[in-house]
N, C-alpha and C. Protein backbone atom coordinates (compact mmCIF):
# COMPACT_ATOMS: atom_id res chain seq x y z
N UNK A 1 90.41 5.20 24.91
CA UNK A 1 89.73 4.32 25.79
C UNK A 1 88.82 3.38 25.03
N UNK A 2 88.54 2.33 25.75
CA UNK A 2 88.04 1.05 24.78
C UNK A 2 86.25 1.01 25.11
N UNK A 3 85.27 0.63 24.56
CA UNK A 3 84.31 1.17 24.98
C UNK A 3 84.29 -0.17 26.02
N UNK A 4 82.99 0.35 27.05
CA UNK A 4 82.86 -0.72 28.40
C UNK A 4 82.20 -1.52 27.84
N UNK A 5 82.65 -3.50 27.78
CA UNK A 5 81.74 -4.51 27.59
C UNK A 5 80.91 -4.78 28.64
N UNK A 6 79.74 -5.14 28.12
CA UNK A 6 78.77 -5.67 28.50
C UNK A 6 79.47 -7.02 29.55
N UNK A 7 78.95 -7.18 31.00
CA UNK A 7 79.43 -8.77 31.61
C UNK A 7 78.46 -9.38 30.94
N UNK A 8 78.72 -10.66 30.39
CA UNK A 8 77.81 -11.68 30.14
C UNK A 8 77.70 -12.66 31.28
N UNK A 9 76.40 -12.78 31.39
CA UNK A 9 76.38 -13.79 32.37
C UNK A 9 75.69 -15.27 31.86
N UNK A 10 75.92 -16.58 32.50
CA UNK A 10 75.43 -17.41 31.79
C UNK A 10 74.06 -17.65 32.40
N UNK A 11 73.56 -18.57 31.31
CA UNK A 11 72.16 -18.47 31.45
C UNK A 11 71.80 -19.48 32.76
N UNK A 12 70.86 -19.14 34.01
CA UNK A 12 71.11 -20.30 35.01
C UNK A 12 70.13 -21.66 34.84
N UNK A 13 70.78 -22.26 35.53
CA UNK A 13 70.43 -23.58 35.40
C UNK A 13 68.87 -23.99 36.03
N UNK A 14 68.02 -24.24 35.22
CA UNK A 14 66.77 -24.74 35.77
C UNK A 14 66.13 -25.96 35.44
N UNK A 15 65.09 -26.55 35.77
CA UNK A 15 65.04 -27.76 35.50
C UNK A 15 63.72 -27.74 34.60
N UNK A 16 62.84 -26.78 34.91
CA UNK A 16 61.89 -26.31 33.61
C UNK A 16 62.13 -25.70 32.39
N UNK A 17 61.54 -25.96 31.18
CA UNK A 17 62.00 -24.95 30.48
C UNK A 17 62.50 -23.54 30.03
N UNK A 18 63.39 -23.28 29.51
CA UNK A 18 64.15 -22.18 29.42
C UNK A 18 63.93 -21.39 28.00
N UNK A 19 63.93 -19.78 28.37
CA UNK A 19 63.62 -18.57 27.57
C UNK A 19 64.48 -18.53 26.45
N UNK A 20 64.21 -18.51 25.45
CA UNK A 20 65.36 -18.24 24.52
C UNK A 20 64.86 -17.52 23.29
N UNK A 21 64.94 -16.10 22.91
CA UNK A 21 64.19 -15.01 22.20
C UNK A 21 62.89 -15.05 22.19
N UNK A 22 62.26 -15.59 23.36
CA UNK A 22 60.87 -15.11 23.23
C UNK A 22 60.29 -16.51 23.10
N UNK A 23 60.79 -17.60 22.88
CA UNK A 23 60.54 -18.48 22.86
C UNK A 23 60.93 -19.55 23.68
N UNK A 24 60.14 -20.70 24.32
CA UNK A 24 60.53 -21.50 25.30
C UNK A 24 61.42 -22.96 24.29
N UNK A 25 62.00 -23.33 25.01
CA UNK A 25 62.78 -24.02 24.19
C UNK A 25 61.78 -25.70 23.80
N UNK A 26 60.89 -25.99 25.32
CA UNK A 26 60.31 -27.11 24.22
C UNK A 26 59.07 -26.74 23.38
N UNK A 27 59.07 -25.25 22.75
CA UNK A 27 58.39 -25.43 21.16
C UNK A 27 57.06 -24.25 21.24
N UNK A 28 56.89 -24.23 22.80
CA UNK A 28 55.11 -23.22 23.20
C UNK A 28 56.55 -21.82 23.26
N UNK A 29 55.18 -20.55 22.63
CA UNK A 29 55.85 -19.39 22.48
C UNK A 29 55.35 -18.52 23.91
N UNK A 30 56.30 -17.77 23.98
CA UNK A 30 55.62 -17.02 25.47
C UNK A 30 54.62 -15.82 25.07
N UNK A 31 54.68 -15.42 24.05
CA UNK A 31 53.62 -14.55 23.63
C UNK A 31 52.92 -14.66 22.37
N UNK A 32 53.08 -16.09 21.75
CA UNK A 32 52.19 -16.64 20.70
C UNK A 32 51.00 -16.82 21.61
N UNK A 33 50.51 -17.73 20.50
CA UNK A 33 48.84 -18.46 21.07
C UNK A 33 48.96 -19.95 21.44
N UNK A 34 50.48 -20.21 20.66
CA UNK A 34 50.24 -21.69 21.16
C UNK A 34 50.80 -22.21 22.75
N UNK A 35 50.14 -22.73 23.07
CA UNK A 35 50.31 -23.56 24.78
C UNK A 35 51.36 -24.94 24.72
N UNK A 36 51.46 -25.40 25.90
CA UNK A 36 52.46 -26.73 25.81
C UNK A 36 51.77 -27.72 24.99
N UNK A 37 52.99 -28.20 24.35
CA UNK A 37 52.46 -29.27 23.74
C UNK A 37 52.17 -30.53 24.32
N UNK A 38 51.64 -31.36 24.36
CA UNK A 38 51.54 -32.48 24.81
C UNK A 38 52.54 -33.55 24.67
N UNK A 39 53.08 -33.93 25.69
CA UNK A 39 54.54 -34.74 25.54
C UNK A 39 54.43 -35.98 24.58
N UNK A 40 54.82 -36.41 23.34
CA UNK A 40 54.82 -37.81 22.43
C UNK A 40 55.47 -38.90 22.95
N UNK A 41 55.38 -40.06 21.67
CA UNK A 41 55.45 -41.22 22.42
C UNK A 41 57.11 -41.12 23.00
N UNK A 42 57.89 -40.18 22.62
CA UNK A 42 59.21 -39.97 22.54
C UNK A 42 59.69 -39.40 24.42
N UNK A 43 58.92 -38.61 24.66
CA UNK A 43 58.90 -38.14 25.76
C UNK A 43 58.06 -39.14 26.87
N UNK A 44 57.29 -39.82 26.52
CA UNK A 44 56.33 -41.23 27.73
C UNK A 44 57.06 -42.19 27.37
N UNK A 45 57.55 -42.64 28.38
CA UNK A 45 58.11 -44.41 28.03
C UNK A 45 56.83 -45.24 26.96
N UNK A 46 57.52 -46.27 27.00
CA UNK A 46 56.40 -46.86 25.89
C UNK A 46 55.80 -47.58 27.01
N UNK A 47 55.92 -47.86 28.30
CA UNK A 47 55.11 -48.23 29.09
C UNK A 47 53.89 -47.45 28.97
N UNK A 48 53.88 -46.09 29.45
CA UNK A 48 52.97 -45.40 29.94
C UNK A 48 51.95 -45.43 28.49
N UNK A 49 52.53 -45.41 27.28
CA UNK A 49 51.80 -45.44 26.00
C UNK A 49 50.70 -45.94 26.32
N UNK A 50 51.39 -47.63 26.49
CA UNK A 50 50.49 -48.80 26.09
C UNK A 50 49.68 -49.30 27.39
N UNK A 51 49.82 -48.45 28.10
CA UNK A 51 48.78 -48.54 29.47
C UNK A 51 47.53 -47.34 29.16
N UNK A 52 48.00 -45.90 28.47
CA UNK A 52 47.37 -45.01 28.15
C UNK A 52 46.57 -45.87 26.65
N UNK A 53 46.81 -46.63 25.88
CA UNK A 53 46.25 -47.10 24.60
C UNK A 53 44.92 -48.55 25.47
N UNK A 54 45.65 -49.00 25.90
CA UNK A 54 44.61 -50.01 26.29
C UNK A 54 43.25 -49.30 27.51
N UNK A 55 43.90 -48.65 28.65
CA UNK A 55 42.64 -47.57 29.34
C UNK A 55 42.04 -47.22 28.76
N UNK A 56 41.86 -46.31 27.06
CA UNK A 56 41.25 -45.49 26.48
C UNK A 56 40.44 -46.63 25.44
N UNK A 57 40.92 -47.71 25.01
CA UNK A 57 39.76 -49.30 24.65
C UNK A 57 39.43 -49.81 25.57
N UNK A 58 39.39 -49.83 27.07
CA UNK A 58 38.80 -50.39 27.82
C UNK A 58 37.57 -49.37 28.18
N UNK A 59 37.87 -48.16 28.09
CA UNK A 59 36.79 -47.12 28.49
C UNK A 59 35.83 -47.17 27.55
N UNK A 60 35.82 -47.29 26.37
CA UNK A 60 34.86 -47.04 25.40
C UNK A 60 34.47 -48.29 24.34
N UNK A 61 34.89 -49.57 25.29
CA UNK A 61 34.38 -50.93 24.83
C UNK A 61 32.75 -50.81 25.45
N UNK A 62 32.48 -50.89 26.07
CA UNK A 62 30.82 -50.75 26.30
C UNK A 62 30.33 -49.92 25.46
N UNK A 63 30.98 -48.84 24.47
CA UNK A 63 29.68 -48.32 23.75
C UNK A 63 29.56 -48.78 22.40
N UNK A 64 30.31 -49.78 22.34
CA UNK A 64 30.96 -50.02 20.87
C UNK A 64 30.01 -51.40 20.99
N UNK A 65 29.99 -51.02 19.12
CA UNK A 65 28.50 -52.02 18.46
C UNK A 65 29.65 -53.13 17.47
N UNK A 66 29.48 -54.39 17.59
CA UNK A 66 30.50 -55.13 16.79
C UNK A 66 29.18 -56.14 15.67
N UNK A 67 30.08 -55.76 14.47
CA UNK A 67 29.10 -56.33 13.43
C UNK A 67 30.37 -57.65 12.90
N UNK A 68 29.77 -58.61 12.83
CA UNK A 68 30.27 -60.06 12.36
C UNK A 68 30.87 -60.85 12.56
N UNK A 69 31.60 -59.93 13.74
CA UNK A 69 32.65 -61.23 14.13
C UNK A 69 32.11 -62.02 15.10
N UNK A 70 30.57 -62.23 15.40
CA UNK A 70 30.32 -62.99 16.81
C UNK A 70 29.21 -64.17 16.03
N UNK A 71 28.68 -63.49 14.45
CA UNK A 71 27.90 -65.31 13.80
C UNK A 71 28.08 -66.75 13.75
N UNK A 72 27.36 -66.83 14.05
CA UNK A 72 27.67 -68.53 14.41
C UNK A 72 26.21 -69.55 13.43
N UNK A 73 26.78 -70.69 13.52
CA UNK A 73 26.17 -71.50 12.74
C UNK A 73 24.54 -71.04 13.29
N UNK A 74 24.10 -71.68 14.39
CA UNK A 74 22.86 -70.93 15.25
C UNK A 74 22.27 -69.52 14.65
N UNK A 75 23.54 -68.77 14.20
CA UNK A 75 22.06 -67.55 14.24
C UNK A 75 21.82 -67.03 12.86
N UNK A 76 23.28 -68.03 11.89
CA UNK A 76 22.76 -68.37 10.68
C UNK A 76 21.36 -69.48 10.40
N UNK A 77 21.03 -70.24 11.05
CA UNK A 77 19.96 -70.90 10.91
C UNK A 77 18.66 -69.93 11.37
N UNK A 78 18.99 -69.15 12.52
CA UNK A 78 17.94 -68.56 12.95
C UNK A 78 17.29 -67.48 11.77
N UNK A 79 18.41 -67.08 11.40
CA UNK A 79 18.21 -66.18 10.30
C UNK A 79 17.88 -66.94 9.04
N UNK A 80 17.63 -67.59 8.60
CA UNK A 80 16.89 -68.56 7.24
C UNK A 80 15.79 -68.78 7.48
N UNK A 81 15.91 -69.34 9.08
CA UNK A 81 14.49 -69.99 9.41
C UNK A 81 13.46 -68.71 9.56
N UNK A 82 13.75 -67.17 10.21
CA UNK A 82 13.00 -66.05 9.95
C UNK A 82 12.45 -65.54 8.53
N UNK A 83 13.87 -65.71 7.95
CA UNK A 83 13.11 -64.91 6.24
C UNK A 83 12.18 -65.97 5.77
N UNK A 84 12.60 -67.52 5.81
CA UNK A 84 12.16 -68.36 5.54
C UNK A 84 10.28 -68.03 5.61
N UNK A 85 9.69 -67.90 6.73
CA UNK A 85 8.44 -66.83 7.46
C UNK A 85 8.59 -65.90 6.61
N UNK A 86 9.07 -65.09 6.58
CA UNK A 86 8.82 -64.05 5.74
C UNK A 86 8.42 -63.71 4.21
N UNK A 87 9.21 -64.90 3.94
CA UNK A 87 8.78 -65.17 2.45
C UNK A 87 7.08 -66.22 2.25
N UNK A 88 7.23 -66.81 2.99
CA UNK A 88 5.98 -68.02 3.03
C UNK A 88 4.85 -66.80 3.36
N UNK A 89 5.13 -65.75 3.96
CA UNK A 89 3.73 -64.66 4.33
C UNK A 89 3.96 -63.93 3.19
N UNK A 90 4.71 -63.44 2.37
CA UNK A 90 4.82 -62.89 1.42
C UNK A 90 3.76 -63.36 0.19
N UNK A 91 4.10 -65.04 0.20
CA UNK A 91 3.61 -66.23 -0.68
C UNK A 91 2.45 -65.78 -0.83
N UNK A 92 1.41 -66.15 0.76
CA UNK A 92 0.12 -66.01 1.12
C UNK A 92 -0.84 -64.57 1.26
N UNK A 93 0.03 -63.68 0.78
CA UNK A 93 -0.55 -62.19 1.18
C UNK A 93 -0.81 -61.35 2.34
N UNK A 94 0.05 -62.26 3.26
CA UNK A 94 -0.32 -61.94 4.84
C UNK A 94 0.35 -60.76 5.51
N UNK A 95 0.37 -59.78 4.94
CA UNK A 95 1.44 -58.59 4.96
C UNK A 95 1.13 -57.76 6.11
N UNK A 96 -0.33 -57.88 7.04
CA UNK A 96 -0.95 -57.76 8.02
C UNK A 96 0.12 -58.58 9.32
N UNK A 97 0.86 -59.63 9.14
CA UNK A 97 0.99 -60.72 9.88
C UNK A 97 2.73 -60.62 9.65
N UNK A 98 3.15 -60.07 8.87
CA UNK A 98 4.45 -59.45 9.10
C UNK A 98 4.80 -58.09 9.79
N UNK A 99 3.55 -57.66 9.56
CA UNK A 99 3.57 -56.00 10.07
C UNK A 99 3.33 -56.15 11.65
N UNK A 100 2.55 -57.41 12.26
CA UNK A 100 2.34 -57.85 13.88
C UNK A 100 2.96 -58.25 14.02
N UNK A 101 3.97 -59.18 13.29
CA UNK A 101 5.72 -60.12 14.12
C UNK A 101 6.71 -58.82 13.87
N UNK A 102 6.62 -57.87 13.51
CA UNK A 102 7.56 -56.91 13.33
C UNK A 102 7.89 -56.77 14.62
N UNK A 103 9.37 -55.62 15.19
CA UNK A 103 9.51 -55.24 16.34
C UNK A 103 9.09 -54.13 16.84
N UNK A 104 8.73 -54.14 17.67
CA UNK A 104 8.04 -52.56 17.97
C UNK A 104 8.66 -51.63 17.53
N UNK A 105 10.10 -50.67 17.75
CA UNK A 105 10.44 -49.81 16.60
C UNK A 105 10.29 -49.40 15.14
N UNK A 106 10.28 -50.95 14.75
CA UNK A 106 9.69 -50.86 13.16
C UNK A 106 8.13 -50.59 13.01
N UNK A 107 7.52 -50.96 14.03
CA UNK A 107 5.97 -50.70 13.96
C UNK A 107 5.61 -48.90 14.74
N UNK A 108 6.20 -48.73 15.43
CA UNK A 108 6.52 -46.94 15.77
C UNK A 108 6.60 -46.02 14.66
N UNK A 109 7.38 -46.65 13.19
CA UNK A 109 7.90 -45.51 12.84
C UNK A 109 7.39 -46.02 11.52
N UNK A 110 6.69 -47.50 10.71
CA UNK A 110 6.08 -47.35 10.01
C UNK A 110 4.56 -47.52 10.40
N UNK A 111 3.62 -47.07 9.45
CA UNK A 111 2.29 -47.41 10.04
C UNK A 111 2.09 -48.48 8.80
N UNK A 112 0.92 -48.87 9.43
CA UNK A 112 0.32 -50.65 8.85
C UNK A 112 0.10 -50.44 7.46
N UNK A 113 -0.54 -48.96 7.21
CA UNK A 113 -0.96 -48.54 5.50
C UNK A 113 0.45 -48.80 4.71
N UNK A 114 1.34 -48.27 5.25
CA UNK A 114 2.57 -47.86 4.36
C UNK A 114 3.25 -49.23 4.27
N UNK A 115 2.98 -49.83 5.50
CA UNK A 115 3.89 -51.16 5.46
C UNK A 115 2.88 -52.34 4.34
N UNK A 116 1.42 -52.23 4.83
CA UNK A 116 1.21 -53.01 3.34
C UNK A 116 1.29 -52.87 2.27
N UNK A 117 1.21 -51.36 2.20
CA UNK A 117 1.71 -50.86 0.13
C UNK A 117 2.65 -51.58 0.05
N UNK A 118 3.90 -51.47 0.40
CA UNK A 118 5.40 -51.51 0.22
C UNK A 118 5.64 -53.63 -0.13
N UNK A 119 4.97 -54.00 0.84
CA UNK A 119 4.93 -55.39 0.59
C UNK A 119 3.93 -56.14 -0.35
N UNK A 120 3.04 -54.94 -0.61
CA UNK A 120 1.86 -55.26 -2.14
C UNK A 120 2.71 -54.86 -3.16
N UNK A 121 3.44 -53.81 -2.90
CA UNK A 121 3.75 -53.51 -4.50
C UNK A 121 5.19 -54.35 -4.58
N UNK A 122 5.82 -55.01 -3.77
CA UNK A 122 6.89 -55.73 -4.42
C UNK A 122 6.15 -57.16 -4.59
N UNK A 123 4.88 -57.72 -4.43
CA UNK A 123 4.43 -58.84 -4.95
C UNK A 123 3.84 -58.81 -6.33
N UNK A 124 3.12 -57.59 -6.35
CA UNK A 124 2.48 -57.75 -7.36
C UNK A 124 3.69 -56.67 -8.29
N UNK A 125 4.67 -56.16 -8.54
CA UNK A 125 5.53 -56.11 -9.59
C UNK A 125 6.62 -57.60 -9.60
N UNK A 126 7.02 -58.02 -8.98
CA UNK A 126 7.94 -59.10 -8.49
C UNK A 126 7.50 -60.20 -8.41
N UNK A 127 6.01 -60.61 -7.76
CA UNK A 127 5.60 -61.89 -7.95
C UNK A 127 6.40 -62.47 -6.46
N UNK A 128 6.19 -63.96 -5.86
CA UNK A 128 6.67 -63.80 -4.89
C UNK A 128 8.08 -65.01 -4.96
N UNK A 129 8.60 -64.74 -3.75
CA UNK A 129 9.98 -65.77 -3.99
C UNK A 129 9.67 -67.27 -4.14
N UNK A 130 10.52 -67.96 -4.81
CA UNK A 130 10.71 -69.31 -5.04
C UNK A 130 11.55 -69.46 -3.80
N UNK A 131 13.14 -68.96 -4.16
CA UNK A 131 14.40 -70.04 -3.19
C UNK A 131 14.88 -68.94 -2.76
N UNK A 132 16.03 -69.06 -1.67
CA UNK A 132 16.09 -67.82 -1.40
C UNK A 132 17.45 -68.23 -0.66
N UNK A 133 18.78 -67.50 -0.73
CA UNK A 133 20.03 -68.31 -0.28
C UNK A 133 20.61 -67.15 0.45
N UNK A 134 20.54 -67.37 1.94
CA UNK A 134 21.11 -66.25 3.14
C UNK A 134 22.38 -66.27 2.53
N UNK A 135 23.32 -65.41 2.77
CA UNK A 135 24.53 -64.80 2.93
C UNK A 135 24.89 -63.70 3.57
N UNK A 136 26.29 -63.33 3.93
CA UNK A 136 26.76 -62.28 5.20
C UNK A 136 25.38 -61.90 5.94
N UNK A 137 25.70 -63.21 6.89
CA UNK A 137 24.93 -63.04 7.79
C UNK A 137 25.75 -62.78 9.31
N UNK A 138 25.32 -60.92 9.55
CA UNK A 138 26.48 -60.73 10.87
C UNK A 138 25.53 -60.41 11.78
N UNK A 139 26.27 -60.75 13.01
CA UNK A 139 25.47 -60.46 14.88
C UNK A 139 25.81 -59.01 14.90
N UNK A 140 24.92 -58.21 15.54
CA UNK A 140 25.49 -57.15 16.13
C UNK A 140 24.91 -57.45 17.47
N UNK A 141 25.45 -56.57 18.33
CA UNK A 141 25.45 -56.65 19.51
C UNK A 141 25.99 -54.98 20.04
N UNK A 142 24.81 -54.32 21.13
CA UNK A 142 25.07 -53.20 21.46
C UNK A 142 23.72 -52.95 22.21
N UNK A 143 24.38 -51.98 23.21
CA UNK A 143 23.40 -51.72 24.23
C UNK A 143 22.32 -52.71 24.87
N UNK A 144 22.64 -53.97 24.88
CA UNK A 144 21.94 -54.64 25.62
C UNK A 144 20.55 -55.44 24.60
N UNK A 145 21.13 -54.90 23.46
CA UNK A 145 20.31 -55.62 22.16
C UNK A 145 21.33 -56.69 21.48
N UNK A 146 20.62 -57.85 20.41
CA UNK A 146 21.20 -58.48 19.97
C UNK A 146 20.74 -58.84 18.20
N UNK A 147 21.20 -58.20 17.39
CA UNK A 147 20.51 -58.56 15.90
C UNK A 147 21.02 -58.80 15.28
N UNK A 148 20.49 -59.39 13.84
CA UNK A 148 21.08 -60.72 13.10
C UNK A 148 20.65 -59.68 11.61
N UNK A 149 21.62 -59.63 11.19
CA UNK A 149 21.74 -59.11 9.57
C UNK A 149 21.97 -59.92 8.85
N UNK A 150 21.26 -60.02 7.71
CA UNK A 150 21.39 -61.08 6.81
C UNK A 150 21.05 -60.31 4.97
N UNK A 151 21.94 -60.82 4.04
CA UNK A 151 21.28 -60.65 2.93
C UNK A 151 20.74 -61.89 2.38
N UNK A 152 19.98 -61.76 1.70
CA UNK A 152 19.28 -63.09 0.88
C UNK A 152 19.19 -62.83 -0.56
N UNK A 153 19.29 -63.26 -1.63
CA UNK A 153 19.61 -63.25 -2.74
C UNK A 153 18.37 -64.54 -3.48
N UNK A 154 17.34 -63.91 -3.78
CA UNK A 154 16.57 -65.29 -4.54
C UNK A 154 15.36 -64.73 -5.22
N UNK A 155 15.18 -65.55 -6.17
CA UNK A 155 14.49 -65.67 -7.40
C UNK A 155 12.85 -65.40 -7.26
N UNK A 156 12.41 -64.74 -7.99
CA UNK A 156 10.98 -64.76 -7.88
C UNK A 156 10.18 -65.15 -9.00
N UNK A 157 9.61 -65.13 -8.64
CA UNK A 157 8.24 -65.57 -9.87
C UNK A 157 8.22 -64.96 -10.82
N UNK A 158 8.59 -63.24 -10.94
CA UNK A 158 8.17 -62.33 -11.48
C UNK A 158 9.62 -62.37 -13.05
N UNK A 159 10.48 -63.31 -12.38
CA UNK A 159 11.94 -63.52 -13.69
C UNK A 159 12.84 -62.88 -12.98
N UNK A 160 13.22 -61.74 -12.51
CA UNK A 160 13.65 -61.13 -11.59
C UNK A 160 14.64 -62.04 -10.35
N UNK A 161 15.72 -61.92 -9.83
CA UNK A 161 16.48 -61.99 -8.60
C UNK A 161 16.95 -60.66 -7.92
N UNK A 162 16.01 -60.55 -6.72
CA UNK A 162 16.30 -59.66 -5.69
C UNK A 162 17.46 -59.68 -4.60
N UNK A 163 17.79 -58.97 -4.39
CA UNK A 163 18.71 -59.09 -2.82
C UNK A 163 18.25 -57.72 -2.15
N UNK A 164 18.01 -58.67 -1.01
CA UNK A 164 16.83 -58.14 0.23
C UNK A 164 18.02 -58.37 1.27
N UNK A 165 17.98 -57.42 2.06
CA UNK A 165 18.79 -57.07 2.93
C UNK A 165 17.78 -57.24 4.49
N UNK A 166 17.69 -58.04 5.34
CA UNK A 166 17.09 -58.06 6.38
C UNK A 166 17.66 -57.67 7.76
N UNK A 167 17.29 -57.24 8.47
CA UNK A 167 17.54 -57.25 9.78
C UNK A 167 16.55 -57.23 10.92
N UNK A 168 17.25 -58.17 11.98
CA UNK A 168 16.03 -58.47 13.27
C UNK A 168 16.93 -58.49 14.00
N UNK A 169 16.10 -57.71 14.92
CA UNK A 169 16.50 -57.93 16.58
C UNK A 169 16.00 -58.54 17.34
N UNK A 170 16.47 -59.19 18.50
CA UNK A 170 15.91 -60.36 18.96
C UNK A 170 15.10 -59.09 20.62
N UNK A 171 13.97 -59.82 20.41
CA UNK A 171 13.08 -59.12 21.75
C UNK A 171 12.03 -60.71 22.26
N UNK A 172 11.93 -60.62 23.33
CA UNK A 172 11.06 -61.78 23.98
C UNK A 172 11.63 -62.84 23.41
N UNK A 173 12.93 -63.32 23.06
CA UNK A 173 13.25 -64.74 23.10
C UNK A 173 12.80 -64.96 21.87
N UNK A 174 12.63 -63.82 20.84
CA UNK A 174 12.74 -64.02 19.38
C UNK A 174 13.02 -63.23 18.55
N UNK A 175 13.21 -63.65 17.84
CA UNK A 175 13.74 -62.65 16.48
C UNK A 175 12.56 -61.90 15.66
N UNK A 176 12.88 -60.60 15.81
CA UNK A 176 11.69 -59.94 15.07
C UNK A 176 12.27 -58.70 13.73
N UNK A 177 11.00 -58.48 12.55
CA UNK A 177 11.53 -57.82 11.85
C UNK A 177 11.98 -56.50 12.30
N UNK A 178 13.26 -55.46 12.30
CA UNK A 178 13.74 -54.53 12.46
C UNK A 178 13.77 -53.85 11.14
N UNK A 179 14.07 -54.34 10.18
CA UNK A 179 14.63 -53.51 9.19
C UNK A 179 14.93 -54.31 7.43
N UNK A 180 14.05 -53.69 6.68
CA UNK A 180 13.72 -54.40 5.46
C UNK A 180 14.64 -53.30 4.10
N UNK A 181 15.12 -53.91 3.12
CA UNK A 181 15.74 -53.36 2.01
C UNK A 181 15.96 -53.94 0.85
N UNK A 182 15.14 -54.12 -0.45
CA UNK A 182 15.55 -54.76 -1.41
C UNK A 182 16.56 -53.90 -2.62
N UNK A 183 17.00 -54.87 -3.32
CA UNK A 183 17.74 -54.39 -4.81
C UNK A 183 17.58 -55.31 -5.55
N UNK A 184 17.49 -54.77 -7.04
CA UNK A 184 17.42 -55.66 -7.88
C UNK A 184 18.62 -56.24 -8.58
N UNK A 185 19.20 -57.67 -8.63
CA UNK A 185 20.66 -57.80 -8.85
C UNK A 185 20.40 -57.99 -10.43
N UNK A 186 21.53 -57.31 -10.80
CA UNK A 186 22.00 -57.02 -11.81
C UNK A 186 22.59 -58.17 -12.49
């Protein structure tokens, strides 16, 4: 006698994924750890992609800060004509009178002592500027603020050429100091 075969039956037809040793056929294990995968661009039409790519930049354009691409001749002038002030108080010793046009954040977080050392001791090692020539000068723009970054690159008294890195944000319909940084160019 022949031994009794097994009936095979075929596997039935479903429209979800199907069991196959323990494993589902699109890729999640039934008793691993890993879960469904998330369908690729292969499985979403490329419609749904590029409706899912642009929703997800339209959602998170309001929090986003854009540096340079919005300068314009205007806020390159605005920005010369500020350091421009800045340097002429530098000239005169008025380091009191940069520390009051400052913006309030910058005046929060430095106090008046620290802010006049810092602008005494780059006059009197440095001496003060002659000329002074803006470059990458970019807008940012974010949260309902608007500031003007600028480097300046110019000569001092002292033999020395600095590059001073400025930044102001504009509050009350002007531009005020935010944020000061020199180097000495090499």
């Amino acid at each position: 006698m022949e031994p009794m075969q097994e009936a095979q039956t075929p596997p039935a037809v479903s429209n979800g994924p199907t069991l196959l040793n323990g494993t589902l056929v699109n890729g999640s294990q039934v008793n691993g750890m890993r879960g469904p995968t998330f369908p690729g661009p292969k499985k979403l039409k490329d419609k749904h992609w590029y409706i899912l790519r642009i929703s997800a930049f339209l959602l998170l354009l309001p929090f986003a800060h854009f540096y340079g691409c919005f300068a314009t001749d205007a806020d390159r002038t605005q920005a010369q004509q500020v350091v421009s002030v800045i340097h002429s108080q530098l000239g005169h010793g008025d380091f009191d009178g940069i520390y009051d046009n400052a913006d309030k954040s910058l005046r929060d977080e430095v106090t008046r002592d620290r802010h006049v050392a810092l602008f005494s001791y780059i006059v009197k090692r440095y001496g003060t500027p002659s000329d002074c020539a803006v470059s990458d000068t970019a807008v940012r723009f974010g949260f309902g603020t608007k500031m003007i970054q600028s480097e300046c690159t110019s000569k001092w008294s002292g033999g020395l050429t600095l590059v001073e890195t400025f930044r102001f944000k504009k509050s009350d319909d002007e531009y005020r100091l935010y944020y000061f940084r020199y180097r000495i160019k090499p």
